[in-house]
Protein backbone atom coordinates (compact mmCIF):
# COMPACT_ATOMS: atom_id res chain seq x y z
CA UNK A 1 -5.77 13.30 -8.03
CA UNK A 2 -4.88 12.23 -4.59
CA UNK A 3 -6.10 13.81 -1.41
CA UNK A 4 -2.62 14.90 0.96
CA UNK A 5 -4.23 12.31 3.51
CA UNK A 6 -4.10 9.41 0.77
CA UNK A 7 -0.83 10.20 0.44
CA UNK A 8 -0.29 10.44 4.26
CA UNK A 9 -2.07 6.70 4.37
CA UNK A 10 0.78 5.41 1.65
CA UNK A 11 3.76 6.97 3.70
CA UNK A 12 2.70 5.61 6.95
CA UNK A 13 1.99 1.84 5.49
CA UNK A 14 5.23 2.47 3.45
CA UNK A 15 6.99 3.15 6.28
CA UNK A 16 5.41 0.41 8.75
CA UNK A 17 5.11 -2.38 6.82
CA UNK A 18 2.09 -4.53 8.32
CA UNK A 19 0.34 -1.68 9.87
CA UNK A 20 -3.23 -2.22 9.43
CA UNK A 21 -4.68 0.49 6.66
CA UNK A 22 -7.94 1.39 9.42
CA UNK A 23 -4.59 2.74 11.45
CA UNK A 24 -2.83 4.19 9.21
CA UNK A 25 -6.40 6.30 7.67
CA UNK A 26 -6.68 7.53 11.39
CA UNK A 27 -3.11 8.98 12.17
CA UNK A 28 -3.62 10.52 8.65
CA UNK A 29 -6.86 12.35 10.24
CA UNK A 30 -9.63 10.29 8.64
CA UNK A 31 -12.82 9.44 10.91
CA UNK A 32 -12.88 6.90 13.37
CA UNK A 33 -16.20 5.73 11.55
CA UNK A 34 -14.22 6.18 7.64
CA UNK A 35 -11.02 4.25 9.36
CA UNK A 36 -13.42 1.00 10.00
CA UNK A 37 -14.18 0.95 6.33
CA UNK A 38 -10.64 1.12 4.47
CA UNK A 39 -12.32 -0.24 1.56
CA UNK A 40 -13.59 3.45 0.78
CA UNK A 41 -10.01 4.59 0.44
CA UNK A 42 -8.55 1.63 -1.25
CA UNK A 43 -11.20 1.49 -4.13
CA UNK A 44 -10.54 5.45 -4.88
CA UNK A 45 -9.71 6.85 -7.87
CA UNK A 46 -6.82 8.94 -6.01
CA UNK A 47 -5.44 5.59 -4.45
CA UNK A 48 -4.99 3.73 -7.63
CA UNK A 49 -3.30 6.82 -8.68
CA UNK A 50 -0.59 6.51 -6.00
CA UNK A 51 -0.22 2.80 -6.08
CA UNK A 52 0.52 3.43 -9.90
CA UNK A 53 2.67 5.85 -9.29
CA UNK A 54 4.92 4.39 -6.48
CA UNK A 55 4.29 0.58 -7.29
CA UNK A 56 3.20 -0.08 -10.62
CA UNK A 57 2.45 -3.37 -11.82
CA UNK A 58 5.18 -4.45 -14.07
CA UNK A 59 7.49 -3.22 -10.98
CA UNK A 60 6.10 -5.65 -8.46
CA UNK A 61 5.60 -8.44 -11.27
CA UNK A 62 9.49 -8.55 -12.03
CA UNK A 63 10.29 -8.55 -8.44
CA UNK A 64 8.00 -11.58 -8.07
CA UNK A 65 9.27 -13.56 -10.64
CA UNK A 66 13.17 -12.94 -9.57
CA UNK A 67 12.16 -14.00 -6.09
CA UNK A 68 10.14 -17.12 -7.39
CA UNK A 69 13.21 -18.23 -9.52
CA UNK A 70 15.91 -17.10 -6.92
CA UNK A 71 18.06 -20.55 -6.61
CA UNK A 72 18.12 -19.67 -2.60
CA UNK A 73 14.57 -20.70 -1.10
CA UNK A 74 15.33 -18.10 1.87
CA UNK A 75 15.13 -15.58 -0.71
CA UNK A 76 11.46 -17.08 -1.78
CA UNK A 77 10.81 -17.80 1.51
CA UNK A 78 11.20 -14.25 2.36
């Protein structure tokens, strides 16, 4: 089950797209020392959890193959 600051993590990336995760784990209220490791919290159990939850595979897999076979290459390019 996730932790509320897993789910903090996911909101904050969610919502600024390209934020590194070591960030995003210390605004959530992680350790300095935990942030330099975001492996820790991206290998949990309660992280897979959420990604399957909010972005599940076959989600992200039909939105790549629209964009790869979108006739505008802006769109793939995107």
């Amino acid at each position: 089950m996730p932790t509320q600051k897993q789910k903090t993590v996911l909101k904050d990336l969610s919502e600024n797209i390209g934020k590194p995760v070591g960030e995003a784990m210390r605004n959530a209220g992680y350790s300095t020392s935990t942030s330099k490791t975001p492996r820790q919290l991206t290998s949990s159990k309660g992280w897979r959890e959420l990604l399957d939850q909010y972005l599940p595979d076959n989600t992200l897999a039909l939105a790549h193959k629209g964009l790869l076979e979108h006739q505008e290459w802006r769109a793939r390019d995107a």
